[in-house]
C-alpha atoms as a PDB file:
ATOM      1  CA  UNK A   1      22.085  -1.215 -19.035  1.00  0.00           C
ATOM      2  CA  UNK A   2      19.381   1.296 -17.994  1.00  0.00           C
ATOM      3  CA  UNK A   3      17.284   0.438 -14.464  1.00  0.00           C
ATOM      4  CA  UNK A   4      13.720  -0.798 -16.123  1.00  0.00           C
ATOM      5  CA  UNK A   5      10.434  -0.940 -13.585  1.00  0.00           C
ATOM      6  CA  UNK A   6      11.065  -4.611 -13.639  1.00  0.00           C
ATOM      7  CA  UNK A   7      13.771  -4.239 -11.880  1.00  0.00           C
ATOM      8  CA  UNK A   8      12.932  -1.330  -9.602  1.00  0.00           C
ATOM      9  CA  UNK A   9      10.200  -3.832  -8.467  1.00  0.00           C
ATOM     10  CA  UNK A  10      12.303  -6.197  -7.580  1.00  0.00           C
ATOM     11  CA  UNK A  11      14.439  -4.304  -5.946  1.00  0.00           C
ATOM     12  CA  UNK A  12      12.188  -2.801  -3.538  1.00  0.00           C
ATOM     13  CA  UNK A  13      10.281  -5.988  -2.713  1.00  0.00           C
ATOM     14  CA  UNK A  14      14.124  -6.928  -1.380  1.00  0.00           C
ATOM     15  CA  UNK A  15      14.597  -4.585   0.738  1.00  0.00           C
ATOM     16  CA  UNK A  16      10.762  -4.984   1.986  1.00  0.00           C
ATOM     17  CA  UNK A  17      12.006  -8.870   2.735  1.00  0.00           C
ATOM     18  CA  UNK A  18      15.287  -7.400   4.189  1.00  0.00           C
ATOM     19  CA  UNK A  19      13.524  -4.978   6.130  1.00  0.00           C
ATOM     20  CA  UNK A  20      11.215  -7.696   7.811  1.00  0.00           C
ATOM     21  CA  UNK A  21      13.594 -10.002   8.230  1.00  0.00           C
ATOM     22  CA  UNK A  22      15.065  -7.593  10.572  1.00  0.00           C
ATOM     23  CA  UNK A  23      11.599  -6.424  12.268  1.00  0.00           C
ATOM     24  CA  UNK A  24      11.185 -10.688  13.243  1.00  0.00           C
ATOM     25  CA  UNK A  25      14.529  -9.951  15.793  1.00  0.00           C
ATOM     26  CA  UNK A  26      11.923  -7.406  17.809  1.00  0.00           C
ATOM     27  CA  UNK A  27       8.798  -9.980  18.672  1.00  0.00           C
ATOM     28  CA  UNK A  28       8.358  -8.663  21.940  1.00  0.00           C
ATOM     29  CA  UNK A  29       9.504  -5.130  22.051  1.00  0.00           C
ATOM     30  CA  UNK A  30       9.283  -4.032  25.824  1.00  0.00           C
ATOM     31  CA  UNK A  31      11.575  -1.307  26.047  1.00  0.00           C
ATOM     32  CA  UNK A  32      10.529   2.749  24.631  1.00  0.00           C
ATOM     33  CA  UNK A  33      13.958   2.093  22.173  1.00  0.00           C
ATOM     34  CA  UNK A  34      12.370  -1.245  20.657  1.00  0.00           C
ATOM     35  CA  UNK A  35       9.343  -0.086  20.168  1.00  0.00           C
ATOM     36  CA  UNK A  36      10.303   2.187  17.962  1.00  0.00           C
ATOM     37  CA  UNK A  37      12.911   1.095  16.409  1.00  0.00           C
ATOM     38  CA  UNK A  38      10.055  -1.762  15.838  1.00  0.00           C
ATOM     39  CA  UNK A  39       7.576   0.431  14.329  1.00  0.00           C
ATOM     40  CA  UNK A  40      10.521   2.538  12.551  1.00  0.00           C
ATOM     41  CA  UNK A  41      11.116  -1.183  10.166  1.00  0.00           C
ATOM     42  CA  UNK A  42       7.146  -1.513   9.851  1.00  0.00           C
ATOM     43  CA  UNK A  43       6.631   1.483   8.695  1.00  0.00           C
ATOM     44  CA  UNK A  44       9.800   1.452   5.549  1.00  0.00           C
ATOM     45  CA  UNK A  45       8.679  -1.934   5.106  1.00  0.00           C
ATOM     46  CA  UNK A  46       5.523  -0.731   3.876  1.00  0.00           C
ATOM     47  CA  UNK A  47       7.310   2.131   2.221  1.00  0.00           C
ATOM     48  CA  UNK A  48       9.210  -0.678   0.230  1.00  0.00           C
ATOM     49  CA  UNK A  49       6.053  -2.661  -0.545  1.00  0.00           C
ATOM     50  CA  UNK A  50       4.026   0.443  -1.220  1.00  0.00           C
ATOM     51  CA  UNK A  51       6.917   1.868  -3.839  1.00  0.00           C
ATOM     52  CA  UNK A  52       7.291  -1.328  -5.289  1.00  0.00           C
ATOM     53  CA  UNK A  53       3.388  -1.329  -6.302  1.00  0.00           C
ATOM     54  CA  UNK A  54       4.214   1.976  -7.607  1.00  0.00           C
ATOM     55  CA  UNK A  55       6.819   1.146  -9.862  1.00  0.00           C
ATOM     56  CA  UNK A  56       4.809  -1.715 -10.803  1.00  0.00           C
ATOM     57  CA  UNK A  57       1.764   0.114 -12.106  1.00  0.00           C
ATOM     58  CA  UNK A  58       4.816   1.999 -14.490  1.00  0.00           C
ATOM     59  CA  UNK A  59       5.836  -1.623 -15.267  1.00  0.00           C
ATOM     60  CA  UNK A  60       2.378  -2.251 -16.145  1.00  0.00           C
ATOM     61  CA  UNK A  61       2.407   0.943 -18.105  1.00  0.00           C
ATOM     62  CA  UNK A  62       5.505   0.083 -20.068  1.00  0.00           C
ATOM     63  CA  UNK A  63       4.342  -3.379 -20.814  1.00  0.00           C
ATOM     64  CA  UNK A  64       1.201  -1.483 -22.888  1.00  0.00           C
ATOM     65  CA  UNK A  65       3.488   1.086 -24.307  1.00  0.00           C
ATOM     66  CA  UNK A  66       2.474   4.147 -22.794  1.00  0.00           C
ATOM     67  CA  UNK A  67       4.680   7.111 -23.438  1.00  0.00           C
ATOM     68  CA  UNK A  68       4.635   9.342 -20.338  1.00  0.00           C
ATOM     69  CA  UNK A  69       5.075   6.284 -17.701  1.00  0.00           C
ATOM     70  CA  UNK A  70       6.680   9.143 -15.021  1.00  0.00           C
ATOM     71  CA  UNK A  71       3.340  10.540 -15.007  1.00  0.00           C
ATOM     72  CA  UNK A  72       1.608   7.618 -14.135  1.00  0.00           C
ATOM     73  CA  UNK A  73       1.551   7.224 -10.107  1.00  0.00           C
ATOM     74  CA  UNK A  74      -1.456   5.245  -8.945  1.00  0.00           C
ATOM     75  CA  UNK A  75      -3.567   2.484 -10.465  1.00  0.00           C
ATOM     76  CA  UNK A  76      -6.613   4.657 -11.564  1.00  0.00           C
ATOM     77  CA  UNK A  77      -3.770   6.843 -13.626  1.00  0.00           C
ATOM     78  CA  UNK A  78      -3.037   3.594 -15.664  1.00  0.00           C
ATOM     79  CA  UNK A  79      -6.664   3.078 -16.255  1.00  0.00           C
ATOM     80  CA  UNK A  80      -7.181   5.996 -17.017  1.00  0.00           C
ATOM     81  CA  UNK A  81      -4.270   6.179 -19.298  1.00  0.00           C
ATOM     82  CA  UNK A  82      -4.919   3.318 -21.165  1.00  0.00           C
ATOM     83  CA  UNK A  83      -8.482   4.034 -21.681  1.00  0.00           C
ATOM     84  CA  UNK A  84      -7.522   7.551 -23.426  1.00  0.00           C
ATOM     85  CA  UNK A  85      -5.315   5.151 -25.992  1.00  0.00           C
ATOM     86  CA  UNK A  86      -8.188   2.406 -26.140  1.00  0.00           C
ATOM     87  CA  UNK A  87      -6.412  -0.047 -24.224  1.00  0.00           C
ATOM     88  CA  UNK A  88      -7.520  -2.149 -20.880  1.00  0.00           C
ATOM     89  CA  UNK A  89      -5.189  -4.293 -18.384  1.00  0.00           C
ATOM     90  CA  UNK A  90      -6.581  -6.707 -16.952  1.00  0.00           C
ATOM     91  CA  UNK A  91      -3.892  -6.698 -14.534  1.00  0.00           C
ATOM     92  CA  UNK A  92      -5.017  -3.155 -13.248  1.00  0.00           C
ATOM     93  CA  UNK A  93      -8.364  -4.115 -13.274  1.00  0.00           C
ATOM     94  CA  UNK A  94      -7.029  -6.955 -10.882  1.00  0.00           C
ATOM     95  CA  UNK A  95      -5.343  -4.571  -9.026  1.00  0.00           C
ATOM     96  CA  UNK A  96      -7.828  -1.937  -8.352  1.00  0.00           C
ATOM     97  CA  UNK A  97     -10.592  -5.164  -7.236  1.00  0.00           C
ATOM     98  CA  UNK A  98      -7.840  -6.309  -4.798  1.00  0.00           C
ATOM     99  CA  UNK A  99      -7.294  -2.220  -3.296  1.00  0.00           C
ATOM    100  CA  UNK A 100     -10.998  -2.066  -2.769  1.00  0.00           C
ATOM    101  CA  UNK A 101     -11.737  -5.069  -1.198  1.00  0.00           C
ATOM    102  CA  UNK A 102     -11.628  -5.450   2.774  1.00  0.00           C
ATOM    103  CA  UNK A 103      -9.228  -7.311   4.552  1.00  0.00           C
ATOM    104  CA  UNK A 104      -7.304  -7.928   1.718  1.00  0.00           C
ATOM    105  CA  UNK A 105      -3.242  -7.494   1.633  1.00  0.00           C
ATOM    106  CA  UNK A 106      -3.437  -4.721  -1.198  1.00  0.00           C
ATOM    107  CA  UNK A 107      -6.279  -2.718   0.883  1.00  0.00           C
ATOM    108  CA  UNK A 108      -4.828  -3.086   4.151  1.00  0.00           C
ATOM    109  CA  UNK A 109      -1.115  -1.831   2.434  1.00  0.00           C
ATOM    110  CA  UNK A 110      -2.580   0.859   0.439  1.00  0.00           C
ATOM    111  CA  UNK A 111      -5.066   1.981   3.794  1.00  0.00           C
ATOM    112  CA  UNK A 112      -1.791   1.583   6.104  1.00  0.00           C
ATOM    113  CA  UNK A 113       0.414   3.726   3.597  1.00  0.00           C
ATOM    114  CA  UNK A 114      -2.195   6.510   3.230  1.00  0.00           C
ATOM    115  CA  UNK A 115      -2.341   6.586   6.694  1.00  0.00           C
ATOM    116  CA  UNK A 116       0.972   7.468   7.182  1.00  0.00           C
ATOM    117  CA  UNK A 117       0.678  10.184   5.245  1.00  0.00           C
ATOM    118  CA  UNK A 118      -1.867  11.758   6.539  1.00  0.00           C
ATOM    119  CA  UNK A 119      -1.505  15.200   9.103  1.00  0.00           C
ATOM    120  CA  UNK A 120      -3.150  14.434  12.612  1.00  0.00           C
ATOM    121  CA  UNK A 121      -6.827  15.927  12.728  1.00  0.00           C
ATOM    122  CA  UNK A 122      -6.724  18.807  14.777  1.00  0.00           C
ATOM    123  CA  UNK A 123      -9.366  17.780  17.924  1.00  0.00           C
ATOM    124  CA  UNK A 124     -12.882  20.148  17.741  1.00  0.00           C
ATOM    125  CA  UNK A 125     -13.812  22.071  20.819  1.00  0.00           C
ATOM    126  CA  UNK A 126     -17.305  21.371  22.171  1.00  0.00           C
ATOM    127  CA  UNK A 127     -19.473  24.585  22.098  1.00  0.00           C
ATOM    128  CA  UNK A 128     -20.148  25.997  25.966  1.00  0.00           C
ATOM    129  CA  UNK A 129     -23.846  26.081  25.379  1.00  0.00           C
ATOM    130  CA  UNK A 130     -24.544  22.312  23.479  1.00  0.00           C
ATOM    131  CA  UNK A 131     -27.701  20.863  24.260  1.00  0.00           C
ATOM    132  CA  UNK A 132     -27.599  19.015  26.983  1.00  0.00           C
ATOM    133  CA  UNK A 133     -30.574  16.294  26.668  1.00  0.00           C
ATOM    134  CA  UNK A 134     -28.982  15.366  23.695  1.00  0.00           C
ATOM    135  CA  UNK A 135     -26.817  12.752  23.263  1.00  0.00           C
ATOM    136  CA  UNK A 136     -23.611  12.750  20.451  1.00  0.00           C
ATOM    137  CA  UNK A 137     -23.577  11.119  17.974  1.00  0.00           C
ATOM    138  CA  UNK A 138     -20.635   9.139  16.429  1.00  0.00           C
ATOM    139  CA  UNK A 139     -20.112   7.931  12.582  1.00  0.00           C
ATOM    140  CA  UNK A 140     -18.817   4.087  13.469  1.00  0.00           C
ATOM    141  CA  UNK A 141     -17.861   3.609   9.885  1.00  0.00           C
ATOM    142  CA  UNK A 142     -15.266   6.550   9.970  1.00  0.00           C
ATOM    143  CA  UNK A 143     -14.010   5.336  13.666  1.00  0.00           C
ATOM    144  CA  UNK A 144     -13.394   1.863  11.909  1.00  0.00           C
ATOM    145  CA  UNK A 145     -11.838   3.094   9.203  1.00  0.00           C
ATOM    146  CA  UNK A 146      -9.300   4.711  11.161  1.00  0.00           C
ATOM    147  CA  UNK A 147      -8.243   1.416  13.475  1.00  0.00           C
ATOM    148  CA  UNK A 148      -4.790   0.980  12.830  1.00  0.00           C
ATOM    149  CA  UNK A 149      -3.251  -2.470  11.301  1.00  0.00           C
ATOM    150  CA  UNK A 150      -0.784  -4.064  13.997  1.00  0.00           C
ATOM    151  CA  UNK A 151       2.221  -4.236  12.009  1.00  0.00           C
ATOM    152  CA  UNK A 152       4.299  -7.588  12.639  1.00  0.00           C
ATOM    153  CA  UNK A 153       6.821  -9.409  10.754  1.00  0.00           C
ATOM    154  CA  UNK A 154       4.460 -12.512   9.963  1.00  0.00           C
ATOM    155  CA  UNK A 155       1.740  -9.367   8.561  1.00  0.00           C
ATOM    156  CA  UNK A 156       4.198  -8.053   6.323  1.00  0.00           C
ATOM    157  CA  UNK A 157       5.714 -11.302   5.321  1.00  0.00           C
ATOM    158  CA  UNK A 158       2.036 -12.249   4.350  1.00  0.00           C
ATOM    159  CA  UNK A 159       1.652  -9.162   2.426  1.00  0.00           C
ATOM    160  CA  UNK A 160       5.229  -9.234   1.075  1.00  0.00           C
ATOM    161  CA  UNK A 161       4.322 -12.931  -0.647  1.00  0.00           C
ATOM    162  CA  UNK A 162       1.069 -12.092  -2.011  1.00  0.00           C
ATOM    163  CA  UNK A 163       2.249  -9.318  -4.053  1.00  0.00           C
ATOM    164  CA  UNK A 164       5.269 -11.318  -5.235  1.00  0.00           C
ATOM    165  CA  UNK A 165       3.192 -14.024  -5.952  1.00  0.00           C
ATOM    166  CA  UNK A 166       0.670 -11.467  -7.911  1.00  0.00           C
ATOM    167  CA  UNK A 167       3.413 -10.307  -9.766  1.00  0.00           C
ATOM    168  CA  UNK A 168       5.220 -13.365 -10.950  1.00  0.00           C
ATOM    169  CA  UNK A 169       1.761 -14.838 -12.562  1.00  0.00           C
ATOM    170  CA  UNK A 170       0.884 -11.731 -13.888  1.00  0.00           C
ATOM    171  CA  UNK A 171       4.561 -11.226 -15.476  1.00  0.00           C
ATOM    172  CA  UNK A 172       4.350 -14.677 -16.692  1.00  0.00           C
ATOM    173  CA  UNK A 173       0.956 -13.983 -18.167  1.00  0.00           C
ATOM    174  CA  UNK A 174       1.511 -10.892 -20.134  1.00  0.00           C
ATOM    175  CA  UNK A 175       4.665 -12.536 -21.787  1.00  0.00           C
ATOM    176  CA  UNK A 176       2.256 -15.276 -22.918  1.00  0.00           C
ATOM    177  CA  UNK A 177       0.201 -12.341 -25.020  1.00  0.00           C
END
């Protein structure tokens, strides 16, 4: 039997719950070797997580019948996707309202994972001749934007159950159609 998105979701939610289950044995890291062996399971278990939302937008995909799912590798391709063949999901729709909201589990996951990804900004030297009676000025949003999540078993856990529990009702909803 050929591996379906179904199962590829399910599969990597696993090893996400695996994967925490073993970052809950470090709750107070105090040696250099903990700590990172702590942060080392936080960061694959949003790996997991963030690859199972990935092959669950192709699940979505599937579901509507979309021929290329391989090329479909975000939420805004589905949209996008399914607009071009007159469709909507109101699944992604559900999706993209839960990335763009603040605070919540899908935002935080998606923010965390991007993060990771991202190449360290290389520091800007301060001209020898600035201005001296003036003072700097600093963009707040972009410093908050840039906090990073403390990653703990109970966070993760948290995250790992609200995106199981989005995808069970939405599964059981789309069978219903």
């Amino acid at each position: 039997m050929a591996i379906s998105h179904l199962s590829l979701v399910n599969q990597k939610l696993a090893f996400a719950s695996s994967i925490i289950t073993a970052l809950s044995t470090y709750p107070d890291a105090t040696t250099a070797a903990q700590k990172i062996q702590r942060q080392a399971l936080g960061d694959a278990a949003v790996f997991h997580l963030s690859m199972g939302l990935h092959f669950y937008v192709r699940e979505l995909a599937e579901h509507h019948q979309i021929k290329n799912v391989g090329s479909i590798n975000s939420i805004q391709d589905l949209i996008s996707t399914l607009s071009e063949v007159d469709k909507a999901s109101p699944e992604s729709f559900e999706l993209v309202e839960l990335a763009e909201l603040k605070g919540c589990w899908l935002n935080q996951l998606t923010h965390y994972y991007d993060q990771l990804s991202k190449s360290p900004e290389k520091s800007k030297e301060k001209k020898a001749f600035a201005q001296e009676n003036l003072i700097a000025a600093v963009e707040l949003t972009e410093a908050e934007s840039q906090l990073p999540v403390q990653l703990t078993s109970e966070l993760l856990g948290s995250w790992l159950e609200s995106f199981r529990v989005l995808v069970m009702r939405q599964r059981e909803t789309s069978t219903e159609y």
